[in-house]
C-alpha atoms as a PDB file:
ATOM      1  CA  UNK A   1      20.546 -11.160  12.917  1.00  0.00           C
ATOM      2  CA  UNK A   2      20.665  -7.548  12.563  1.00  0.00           C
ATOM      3  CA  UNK A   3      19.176  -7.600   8.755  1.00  0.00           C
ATOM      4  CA  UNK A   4      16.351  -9.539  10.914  1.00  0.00           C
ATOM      5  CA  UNK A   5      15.399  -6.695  13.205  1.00  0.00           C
ATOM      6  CA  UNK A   6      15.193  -4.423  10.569  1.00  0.00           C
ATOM      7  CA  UNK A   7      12.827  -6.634   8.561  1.00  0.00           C
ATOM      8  CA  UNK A   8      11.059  -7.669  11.423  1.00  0.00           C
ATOM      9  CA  UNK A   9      10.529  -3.719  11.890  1.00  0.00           C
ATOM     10  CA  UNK A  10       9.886  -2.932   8.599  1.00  0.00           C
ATOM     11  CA  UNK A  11       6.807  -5.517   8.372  1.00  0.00           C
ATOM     12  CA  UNK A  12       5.589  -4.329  11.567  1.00  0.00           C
ATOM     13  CA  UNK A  13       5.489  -1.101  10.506  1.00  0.00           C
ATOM     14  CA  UNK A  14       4.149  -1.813   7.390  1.00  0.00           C
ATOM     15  CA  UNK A  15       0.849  -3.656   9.442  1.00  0.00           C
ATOM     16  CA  UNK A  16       0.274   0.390  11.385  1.00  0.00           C
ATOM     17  CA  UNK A  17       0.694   2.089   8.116  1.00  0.00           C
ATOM     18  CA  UNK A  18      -1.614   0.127   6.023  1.00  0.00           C
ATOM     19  CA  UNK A  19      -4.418  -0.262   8.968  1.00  0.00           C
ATOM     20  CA  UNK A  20      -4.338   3.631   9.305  1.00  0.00           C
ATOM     21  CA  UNK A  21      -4.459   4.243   5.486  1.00  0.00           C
ATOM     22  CA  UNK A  22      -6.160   3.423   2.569  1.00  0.00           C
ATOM     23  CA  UNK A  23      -5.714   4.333  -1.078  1.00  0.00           C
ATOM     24  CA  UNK A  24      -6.390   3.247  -4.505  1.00  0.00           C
ATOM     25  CA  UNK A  25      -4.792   3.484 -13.290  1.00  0.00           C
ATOM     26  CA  UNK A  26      -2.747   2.424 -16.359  1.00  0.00           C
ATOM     27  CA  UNK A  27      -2.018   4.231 -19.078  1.00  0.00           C
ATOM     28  CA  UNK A  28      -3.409   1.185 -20.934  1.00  0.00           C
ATOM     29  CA  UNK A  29      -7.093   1.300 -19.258  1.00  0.00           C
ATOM     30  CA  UNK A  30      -6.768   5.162 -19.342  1.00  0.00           C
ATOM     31  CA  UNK A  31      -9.148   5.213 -22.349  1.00  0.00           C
ATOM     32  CA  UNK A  32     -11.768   2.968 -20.406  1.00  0.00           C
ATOM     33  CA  UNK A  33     -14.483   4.594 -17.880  1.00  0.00           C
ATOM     34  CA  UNK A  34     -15.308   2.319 -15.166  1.00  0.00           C
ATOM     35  CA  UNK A  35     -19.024   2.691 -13.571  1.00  0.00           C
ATOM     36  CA  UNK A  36     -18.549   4.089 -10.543  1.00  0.00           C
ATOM     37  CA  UNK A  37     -19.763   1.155  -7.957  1.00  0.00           C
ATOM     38  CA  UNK A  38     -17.871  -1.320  -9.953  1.00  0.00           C
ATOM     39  CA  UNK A  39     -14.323   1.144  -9.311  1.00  0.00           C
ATOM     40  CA  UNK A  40     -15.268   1.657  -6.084  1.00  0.00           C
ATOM     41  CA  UNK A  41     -15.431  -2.035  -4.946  1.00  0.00           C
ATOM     42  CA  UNK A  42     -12.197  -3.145  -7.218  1.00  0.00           C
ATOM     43  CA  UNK A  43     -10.437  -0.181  -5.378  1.00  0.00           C
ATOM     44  CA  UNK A  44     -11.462  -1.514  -1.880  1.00  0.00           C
ATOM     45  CA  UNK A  45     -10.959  -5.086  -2.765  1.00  0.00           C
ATOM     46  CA  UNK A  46      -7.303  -3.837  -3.892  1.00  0.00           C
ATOM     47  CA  UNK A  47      -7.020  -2.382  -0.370  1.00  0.00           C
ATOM     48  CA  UNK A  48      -8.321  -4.824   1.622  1.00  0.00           C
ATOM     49  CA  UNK A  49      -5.955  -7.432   0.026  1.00  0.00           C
ATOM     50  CA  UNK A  50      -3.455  -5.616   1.398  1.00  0.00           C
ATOM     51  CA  UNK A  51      -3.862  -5.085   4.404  1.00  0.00           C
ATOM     52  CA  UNK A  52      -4.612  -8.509   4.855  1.00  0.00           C
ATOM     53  CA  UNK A  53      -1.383  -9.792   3.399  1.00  0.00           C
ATOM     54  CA  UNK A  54       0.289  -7.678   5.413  1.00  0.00           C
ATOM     55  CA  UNK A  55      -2.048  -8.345   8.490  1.00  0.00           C
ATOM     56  CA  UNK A  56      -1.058 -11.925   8.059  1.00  0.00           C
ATOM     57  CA  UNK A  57       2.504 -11.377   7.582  1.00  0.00           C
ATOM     58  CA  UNK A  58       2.739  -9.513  10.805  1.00  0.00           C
ATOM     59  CA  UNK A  59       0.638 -12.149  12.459  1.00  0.00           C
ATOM     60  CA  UNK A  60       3.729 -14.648  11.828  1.00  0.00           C
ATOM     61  CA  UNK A  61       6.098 -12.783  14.106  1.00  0.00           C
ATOM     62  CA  UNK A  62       3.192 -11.760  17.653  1.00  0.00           C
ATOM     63  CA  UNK A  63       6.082 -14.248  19.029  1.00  0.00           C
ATOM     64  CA  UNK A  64       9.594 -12.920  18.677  1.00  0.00           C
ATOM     65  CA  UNK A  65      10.677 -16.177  19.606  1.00  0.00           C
ATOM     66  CA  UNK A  66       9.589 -17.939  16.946  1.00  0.00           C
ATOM     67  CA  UNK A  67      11.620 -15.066  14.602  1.00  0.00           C
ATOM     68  CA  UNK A  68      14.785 -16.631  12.238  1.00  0.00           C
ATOM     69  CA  UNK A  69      16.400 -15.571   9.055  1.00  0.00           C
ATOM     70  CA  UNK A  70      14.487 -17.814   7.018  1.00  0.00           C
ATOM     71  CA  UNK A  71      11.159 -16.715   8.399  1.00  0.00           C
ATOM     72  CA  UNK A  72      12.109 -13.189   8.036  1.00  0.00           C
ATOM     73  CA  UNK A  73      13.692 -13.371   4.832  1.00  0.00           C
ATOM     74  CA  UNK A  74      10.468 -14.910   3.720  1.00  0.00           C
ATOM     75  CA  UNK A  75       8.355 -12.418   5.355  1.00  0.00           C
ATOM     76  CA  UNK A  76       9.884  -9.817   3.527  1.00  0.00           C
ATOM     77  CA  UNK A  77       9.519 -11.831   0.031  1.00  0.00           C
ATOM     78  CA  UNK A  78       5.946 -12.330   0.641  1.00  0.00           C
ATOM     79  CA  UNK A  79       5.641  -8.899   1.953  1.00  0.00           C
ATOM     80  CA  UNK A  80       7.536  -7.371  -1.729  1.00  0.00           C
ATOM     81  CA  UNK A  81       5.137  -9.647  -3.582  1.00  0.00           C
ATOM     82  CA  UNK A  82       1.918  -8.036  -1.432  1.00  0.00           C
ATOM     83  CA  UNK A  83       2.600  -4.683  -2.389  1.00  0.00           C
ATOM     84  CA  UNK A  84       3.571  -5.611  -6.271  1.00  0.00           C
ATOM     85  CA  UNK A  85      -0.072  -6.990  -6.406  1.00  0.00           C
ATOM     86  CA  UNK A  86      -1.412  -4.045  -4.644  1.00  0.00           C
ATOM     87  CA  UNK A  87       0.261  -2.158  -7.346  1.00  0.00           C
ATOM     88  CA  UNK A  88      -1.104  -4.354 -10.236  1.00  0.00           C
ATOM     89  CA  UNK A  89      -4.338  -3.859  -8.869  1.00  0.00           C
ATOM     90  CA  UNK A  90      -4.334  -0.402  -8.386  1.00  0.00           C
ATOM     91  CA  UNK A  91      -3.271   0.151 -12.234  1.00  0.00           C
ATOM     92  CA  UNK A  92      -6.129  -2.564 -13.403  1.00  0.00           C
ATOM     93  CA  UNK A  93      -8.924  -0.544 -11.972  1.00  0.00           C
ATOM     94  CA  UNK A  94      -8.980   1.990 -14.502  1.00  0.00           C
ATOM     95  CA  UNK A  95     -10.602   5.606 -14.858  1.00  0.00           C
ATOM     96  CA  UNK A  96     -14.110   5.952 -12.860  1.00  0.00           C
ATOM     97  CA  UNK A  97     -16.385   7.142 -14.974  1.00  0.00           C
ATOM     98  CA  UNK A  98     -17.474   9.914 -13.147  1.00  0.00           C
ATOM     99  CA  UNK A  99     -17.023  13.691 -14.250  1.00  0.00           C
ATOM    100  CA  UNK A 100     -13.561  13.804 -12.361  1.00  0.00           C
ATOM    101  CA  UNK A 101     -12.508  10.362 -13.386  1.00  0.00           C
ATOM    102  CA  UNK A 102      -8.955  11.318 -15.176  1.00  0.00           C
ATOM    103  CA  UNK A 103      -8.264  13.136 -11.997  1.00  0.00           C
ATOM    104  CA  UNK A 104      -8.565  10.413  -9.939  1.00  0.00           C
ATOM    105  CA  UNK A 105      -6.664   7.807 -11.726  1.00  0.00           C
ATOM    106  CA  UNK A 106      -3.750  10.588 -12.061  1.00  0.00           C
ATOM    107  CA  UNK A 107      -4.113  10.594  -8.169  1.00  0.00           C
ATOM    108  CA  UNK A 108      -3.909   6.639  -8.225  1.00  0.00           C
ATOM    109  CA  UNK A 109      -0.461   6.796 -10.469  1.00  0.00           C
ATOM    110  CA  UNK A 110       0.621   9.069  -7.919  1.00  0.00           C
ATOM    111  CA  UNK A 111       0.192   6.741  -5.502  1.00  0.00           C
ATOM    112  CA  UNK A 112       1.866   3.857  -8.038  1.00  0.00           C
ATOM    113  CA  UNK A 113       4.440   5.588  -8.274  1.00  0.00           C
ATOM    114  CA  UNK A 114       5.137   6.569  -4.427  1.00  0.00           C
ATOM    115  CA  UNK A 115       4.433   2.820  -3.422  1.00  0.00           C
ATOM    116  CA  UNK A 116       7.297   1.534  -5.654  1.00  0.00           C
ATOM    117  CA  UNK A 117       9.827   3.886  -5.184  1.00  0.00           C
ATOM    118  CA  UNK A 118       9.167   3.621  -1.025  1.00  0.00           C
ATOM    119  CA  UNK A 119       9.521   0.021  -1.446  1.00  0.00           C
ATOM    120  CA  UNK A 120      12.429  -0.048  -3.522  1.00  0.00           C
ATOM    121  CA  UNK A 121      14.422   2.679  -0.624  1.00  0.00           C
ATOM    122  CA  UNK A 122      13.255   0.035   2.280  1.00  0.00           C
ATOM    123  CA  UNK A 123      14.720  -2.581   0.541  1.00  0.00           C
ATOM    124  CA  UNK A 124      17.540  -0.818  -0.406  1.00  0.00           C
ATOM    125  CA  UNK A 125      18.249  -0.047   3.439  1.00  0.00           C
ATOM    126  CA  UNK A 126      17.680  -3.545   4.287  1.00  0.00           C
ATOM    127  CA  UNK A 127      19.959  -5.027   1.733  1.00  0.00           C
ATOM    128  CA  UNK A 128      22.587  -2.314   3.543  1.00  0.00           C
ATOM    129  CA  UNK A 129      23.045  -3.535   6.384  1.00  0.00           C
ATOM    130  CA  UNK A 130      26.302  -5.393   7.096  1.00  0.00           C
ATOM    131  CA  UNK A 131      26.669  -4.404  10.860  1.00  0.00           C
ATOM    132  CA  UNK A 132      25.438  -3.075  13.817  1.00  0.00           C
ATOM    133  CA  UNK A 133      26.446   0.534  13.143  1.00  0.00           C
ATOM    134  CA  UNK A 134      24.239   0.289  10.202  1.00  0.00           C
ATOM    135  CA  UNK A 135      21.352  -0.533  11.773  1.00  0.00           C
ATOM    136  CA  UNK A 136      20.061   3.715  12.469  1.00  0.00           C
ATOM    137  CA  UNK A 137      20.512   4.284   9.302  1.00  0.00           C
ATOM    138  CA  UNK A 138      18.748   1.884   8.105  1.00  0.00           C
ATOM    139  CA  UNK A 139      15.665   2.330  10.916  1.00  0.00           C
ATOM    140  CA  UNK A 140      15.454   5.843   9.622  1.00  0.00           C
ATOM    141  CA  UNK A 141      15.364   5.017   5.854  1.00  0.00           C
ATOM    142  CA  UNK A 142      12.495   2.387   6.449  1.00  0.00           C
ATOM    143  CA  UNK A 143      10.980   5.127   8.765  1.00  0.00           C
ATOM    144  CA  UNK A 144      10.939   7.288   6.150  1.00  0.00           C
ATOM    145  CA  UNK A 145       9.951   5.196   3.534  1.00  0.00           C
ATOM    146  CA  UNK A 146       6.772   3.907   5.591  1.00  0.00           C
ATOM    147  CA  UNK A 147       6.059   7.654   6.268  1.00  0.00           C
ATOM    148  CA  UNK A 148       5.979   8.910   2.870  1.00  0.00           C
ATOM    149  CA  UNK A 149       3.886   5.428   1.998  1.00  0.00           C
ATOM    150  CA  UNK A 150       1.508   6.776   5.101  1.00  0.00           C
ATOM    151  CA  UNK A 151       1.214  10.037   3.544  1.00  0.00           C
ATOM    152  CA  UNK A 152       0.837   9.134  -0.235  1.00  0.00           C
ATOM    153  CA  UNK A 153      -2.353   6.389   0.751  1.00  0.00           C
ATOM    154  CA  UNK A 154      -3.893   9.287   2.945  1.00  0.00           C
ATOM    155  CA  UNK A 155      -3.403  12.024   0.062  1.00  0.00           C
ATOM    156  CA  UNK A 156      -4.677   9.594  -2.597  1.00  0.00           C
ATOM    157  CA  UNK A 157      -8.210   9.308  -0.522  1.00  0.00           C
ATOM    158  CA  UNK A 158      -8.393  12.933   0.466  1.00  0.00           C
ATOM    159  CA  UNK A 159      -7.699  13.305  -3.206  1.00  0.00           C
ATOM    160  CA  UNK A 160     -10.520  10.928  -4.525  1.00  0.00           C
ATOM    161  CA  UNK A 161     -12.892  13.088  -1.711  1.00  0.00           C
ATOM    162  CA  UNK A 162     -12.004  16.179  -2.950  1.00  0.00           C
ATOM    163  CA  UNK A 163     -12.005  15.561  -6.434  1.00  0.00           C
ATOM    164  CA  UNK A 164     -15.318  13.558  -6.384  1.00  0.00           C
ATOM    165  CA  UNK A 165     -17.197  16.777  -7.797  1.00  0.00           C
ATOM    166  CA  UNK A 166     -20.795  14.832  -8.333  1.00  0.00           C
ATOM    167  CA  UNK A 167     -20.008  12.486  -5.049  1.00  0.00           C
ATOM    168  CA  UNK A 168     -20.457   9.573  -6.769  1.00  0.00           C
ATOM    169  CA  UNK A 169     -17.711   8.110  -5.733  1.00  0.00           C
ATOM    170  CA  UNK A 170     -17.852   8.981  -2.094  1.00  0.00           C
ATOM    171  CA  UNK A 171     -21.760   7.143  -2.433  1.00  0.00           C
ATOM    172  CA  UNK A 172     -20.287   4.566  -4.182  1.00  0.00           C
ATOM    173  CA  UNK A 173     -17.507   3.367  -1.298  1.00  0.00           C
ATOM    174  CA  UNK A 174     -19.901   3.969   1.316  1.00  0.00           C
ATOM    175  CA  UNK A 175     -22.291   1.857  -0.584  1.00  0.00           C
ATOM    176  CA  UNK A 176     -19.735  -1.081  -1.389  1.00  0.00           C
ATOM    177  CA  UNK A 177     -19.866  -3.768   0.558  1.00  0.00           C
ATOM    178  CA  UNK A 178     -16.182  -4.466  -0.148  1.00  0.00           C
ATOM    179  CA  UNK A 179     -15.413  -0.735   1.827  1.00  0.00           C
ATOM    180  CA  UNK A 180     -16.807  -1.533   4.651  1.00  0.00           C
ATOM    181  CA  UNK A 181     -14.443  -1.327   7.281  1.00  0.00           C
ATOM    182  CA  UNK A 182     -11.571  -0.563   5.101  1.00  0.00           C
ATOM    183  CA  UNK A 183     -11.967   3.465   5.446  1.00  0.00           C
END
């Protein structure tokens, strides 16, 4: 039960941090300049799928009640494969061809590379657990973990503002349908 709470938590958490952040290449489509509306809609898409999955995921547990290994154990499964898509989609997407393009995908494998290794420590603290004296330990490494995912989705945007030097990228998202009310 207690491996329950603690994945209950972590999805919960998971649902704040992704509706408070956003964020957004491969070494293989390094070589390969995206246009600029079509990176900035891919990017949001890759967002918004997200936060959906997640969104849904959460939605499971709004009654405790209804909370049991099985539907937590899946939770977390489905939650794993969320963010291993997110991550797929993130390196698909490519350098936008825009004069600070390499920037921004280095920003992007930043991100990558934050994502995984915070999901890798939460389920590391999950998998932990064998009692109830485990369970702090555990809160704080997923508390952690969701911070530093928190941190890395905000610095990837500011990053993709800041490094936007001809602002077509900041047009772009604001033009993109698929932004809209992802920012």
């Amino acid at each position: 039960m207690t491996r329950l709470l603690i994945v209950a938590s972590v999805l919960v958490s998971a649902l704040a941090l992704v509706a408070a952040g956003c964020g957004g290449g491969d070494d293989d489509s390094s070589s390969e300049a995206v246009p600029a509306d079509q990176w900035a809609d891919d990017f949001c898409t890759a967002v918004g799928s997200w936060k959906d999955s997640l969104q849904e995921i959460g939605d499971r547990f709004t009654d405790l009640s209804s909370i049991n290994e099985d539907s937590l154990n899946e939770a977390a499964d489905d939650a794993e494969g969320a963010t291993d898509e997110f991550v797929d989609d993130l390196r698909a997407l490519g350098r936008p061809d825009t004069p600070s393009g390499q920037e921004i995908e280095d920003s992007l494998q930043t991100l990558e590379d934050t994502v995984e290794q915070e999901k890798s420590d939460v389920q590391d603290a999950v998998d932990n657990v064998e009692d109830l004296g485990d369970i702090p330990a555990a809160i704080s490494a997923v508390g952690s973990a969701l911070m530093s995912m928190a941190n890395a989705l905000q610095s990837t945007f500011d990053s993709i503002q800041n490094e936007d030097v001809g602002d077509e990228l900041h047009t772009a998202i604001e033009e993109s349908e698929a932004c809209q009310g992802i920012f």
